[in-house]
C-alpha atoms as a PDB file:
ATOM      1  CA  UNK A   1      63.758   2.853 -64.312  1.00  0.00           C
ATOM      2  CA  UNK A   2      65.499   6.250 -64.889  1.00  0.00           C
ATOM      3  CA  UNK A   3      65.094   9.297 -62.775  1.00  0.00           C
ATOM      4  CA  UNK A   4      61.303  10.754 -63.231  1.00  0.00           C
ATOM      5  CA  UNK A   5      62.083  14.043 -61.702  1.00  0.00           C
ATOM      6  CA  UNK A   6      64.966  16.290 -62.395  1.00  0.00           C
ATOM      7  CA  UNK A   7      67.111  16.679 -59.121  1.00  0.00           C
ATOM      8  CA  UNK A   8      67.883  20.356 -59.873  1.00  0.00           C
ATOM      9  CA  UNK A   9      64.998  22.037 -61.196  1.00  0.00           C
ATOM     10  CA  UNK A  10      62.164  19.131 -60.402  1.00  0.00           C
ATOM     11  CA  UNK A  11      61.340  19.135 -63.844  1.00  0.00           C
ATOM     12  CA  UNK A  12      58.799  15.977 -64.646  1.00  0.00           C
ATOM     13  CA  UNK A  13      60.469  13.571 -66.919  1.00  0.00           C
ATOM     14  CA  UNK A  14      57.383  12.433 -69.218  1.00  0.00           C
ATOM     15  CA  UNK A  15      58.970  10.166 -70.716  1.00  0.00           C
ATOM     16  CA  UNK A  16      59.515   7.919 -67.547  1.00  0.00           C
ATOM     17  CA  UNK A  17      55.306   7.978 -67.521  1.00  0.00           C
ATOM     18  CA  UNK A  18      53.397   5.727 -68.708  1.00  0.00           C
ATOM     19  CA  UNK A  19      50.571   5.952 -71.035  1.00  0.00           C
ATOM     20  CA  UNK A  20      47.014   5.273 -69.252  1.00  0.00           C
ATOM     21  CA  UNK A  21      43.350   6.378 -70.453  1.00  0.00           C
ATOM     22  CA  UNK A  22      40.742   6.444 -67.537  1.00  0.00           C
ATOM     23  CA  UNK A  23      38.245   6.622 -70.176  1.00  0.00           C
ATOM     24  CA  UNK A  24      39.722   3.136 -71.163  1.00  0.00           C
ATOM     25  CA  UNK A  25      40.379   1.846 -67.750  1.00  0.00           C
ATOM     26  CA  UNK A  26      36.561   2.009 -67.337  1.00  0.00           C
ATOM     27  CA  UNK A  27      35.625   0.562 -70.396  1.00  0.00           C
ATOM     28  CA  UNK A  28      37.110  -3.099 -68.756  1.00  0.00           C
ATOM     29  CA  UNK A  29      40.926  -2.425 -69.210  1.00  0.00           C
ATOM     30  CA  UNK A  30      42.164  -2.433 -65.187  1.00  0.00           C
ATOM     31  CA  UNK A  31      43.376  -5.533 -65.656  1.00  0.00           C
ATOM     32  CA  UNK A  32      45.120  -5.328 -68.928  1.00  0.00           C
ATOM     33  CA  UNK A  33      46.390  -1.547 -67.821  1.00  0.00           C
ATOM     34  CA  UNK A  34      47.736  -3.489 -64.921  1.00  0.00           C
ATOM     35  CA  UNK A  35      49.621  -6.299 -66.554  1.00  0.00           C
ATOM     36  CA  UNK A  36      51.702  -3.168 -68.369  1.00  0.00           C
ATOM     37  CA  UNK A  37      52.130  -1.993 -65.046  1.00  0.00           C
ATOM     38  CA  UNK A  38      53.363  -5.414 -63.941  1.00  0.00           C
ATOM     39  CA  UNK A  39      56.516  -5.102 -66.039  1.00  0.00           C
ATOM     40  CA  UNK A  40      57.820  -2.206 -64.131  1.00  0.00           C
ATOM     41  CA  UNK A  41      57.097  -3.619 -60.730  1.00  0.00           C
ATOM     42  CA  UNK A  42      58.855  -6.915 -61.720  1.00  0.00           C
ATOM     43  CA  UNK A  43      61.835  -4.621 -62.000  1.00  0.00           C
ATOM     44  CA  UNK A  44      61.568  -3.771 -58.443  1.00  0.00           C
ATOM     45  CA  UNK A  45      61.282  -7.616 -57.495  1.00  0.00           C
ATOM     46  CA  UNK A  46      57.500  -7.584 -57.120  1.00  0.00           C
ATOM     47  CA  UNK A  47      55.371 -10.504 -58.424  1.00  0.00           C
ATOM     48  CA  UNK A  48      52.123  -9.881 -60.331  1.00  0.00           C
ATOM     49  CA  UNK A  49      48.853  -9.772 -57.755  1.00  0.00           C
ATOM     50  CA  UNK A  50      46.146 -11.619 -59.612  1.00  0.00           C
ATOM     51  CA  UNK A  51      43.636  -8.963 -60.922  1.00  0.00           C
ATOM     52  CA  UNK A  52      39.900  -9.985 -62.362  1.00  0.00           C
ATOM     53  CA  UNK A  53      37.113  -8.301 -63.887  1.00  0.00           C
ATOM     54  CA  UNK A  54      33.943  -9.009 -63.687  1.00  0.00           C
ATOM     55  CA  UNK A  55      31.292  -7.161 -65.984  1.00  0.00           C
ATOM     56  CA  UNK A  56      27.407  -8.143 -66.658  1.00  0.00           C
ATOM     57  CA  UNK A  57      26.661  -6.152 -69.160  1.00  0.00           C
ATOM     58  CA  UNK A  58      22.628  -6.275 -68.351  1.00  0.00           C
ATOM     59  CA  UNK A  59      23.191  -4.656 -65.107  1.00  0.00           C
ATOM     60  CA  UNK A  60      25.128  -2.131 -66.467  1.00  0.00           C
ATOM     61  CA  UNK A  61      28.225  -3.716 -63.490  1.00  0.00           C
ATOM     62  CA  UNK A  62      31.669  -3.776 -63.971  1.00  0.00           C
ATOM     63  CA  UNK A  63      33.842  -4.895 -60.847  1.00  0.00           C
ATOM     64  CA  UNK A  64      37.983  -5.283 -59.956  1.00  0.00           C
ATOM     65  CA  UNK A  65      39.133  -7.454 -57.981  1.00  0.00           C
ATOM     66  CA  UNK A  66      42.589  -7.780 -56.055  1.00  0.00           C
ATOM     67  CA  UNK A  67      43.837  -9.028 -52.968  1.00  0.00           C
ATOM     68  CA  UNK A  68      40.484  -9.883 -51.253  1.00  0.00           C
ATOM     69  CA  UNK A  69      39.221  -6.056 -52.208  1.00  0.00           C
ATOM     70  CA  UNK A  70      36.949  -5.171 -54.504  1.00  0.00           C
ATOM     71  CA  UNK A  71      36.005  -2.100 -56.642  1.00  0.00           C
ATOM     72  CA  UNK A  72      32.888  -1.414 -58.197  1.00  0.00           C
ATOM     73  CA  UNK A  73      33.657   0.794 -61.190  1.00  0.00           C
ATOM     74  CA  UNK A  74      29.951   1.045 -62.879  1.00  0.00           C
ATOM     75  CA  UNK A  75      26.943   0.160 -61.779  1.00  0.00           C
ATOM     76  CA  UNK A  76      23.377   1.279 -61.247  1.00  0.00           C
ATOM     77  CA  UNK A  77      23.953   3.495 -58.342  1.00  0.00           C
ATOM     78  CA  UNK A  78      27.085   4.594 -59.726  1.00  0.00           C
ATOM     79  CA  UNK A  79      26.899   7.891 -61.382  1.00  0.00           C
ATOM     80  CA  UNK A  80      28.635   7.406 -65.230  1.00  0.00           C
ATOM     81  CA  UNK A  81      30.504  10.738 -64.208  1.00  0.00           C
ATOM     82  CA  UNK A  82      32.370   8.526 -61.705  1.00  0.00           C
ATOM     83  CA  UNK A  83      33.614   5.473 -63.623  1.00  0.00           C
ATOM     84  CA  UNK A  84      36.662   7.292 -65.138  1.00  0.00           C
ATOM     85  CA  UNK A  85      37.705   8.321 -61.702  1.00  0.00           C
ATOM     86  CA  UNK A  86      36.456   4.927 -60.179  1.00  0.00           C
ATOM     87  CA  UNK A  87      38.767   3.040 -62.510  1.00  0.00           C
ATOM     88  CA  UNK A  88      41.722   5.115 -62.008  1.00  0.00           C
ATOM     89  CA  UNK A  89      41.591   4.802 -58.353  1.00  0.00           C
ATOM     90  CA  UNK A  90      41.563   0.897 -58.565  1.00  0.00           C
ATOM     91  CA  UNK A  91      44.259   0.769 -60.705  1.00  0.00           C
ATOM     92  CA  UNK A  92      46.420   3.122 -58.942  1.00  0.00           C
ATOM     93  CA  UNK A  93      44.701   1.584 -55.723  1.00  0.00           C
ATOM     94  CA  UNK A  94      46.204  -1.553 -56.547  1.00  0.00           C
ATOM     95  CA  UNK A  95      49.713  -0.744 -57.551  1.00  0.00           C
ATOM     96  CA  UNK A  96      50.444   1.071 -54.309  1.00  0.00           C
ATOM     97  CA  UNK A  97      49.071  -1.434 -52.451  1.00  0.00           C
ATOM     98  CA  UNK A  98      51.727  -3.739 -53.753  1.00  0.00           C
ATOM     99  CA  UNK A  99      53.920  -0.418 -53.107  1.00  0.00           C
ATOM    100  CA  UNK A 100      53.544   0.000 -49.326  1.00  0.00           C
ATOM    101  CA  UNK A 101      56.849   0.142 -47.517  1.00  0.00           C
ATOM    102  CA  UNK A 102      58.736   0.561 -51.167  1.00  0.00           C
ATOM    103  CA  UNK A 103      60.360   3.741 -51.714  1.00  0.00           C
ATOM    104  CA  UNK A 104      58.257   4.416 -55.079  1.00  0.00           C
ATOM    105  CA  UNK A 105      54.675   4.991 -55.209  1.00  0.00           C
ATOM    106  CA  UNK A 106      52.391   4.986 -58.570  1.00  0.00           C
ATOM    107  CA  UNK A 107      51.938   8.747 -59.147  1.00  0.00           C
ATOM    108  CA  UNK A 108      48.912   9.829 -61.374  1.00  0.00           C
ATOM    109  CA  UNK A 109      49.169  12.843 -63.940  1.00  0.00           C
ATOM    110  CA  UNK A 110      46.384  14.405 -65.350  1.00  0.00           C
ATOM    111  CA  UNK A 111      43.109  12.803 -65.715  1.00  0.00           C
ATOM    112  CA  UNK A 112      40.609  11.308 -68.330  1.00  0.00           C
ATOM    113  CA  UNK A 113      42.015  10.418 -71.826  1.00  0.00           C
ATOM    114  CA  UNK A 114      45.212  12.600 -70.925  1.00  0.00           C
ATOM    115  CA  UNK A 115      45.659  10.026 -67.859  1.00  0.00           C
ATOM    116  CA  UNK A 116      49.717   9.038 -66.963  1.00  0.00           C
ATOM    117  CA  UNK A 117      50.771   6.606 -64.603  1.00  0.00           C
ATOM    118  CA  UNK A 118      54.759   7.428 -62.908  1.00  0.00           C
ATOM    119  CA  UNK A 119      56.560   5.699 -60.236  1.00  0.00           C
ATOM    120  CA  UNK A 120      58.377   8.224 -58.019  1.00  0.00           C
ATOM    121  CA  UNK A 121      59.292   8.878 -53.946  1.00  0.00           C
ATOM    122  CA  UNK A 122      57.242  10.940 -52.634  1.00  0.00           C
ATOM    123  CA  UNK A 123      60.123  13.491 -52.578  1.00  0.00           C
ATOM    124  CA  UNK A 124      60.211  13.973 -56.011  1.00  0.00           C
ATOM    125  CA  UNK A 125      56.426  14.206 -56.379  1.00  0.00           C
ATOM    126  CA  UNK A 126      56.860  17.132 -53.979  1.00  0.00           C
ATOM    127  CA  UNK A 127      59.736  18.514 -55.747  1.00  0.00           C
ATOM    128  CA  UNK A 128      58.103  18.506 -59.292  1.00  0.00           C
ATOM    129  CA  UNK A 129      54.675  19.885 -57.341  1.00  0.00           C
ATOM    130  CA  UNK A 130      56.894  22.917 -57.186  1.00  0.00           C
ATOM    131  CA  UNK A 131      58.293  23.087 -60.158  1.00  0.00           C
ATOM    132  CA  UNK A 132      54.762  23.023 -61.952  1.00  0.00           C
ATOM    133  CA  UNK A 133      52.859  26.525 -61.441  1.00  0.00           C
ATOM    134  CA  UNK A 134      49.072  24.969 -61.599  1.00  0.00           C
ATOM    135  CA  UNK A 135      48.179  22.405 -59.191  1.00  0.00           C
ATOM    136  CA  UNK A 136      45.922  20.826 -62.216  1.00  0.00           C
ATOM    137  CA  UNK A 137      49.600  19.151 -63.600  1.00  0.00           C
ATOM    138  CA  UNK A 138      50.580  18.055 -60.089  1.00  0.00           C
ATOM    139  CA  UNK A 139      51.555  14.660 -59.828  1.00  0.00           C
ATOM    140  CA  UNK A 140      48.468  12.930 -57.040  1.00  0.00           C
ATOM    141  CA  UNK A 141      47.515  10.003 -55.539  1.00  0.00           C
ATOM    142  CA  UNK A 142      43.863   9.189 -57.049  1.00  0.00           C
ATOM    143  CA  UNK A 143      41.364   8.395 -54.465  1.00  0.00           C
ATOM    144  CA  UNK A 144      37.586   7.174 -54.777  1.00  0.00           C
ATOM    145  CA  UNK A 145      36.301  10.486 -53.979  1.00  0.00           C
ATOM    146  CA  UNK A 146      34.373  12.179 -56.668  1.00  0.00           C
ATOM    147  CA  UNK A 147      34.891  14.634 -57.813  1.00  0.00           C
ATOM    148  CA  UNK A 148      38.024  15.167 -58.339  1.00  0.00           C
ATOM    149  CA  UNK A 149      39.386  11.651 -57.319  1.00  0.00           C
ATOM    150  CA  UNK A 150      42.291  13.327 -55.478  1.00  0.00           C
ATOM    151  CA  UNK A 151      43.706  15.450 -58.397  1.00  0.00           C
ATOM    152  CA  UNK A 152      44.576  18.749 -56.757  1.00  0.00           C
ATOM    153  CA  UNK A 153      43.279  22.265 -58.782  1.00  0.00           C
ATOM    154  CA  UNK A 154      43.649  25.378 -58.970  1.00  0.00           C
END
């Protein structure tokens, strides 16, 4: 993996991010999103978690699941504003997971169809927070809270 954040300046290298569409990610794609993601933490000596999906499309349900957790990403009592959000917190949820006690973290930028996935240390997620004058571009950790799902803003 190179260096996602510029030592000097904290400059975001966007190339070192990864390509993710929450839009997508809730249209049944966590685990395929995942098995992308899969590649990078095999380079940091991490084995692949087993992910499955489980959608009904009569009820309207569409569920993750990983590690003896679930995530309900659609559903009837789930607002449709929420899946995006819902389905990038899994994902991310489930990368960081494998993370914990690593010196990386899965870093989300942006949101939506502009969604990006980065690994970086938490000091270099600070760093780049102040190298980037809105808090809308700041690299965050997304959450299950609507409604902004942890992305910071101005």
């Amino acid at each position: 993996m190179t260096n996602p954040v510029d030592d000097r300046t904290g400059a975001i290298d966007y190339d070192a991010a990864l390509i993710l569409d929450a839009e997508e990610l809730a249209e049944q794609a966590v685990a395929a999103a995942y098995e992308e993601l899969s590649r990078e933490l095999s380079e940091l000596g991490i084995a692949s978690a087993s992910v499955s999906e489980h959608a009904d499309a009569e009820a309207g349900t569409y569920v993750v699941q990983c590690g003896g957790t679930s995530y309900s990403i659609s559903g009837p009592s789930i607002p449709a504003s929420d899946c995006w959000g819902l389905a990038t917190y899994a994902l991310f949820d489930i990368v960081n997971r494998q993370l914990a006690g690593q010196r990386l973290a899965l870093y989300a930028l942006n949101g939506g169809n502009d969604l990006f996935g980065i690994f970086m240390t938490p000091a270099q997620a600070e760093r780049s927070r102040g190298a980037l004058p809105r808090k809308s571009d700041w690299p965050y950790t997304p959450t299950a809270e609507p409604d902004w799902f942890g992305m910071y803003h101005d």
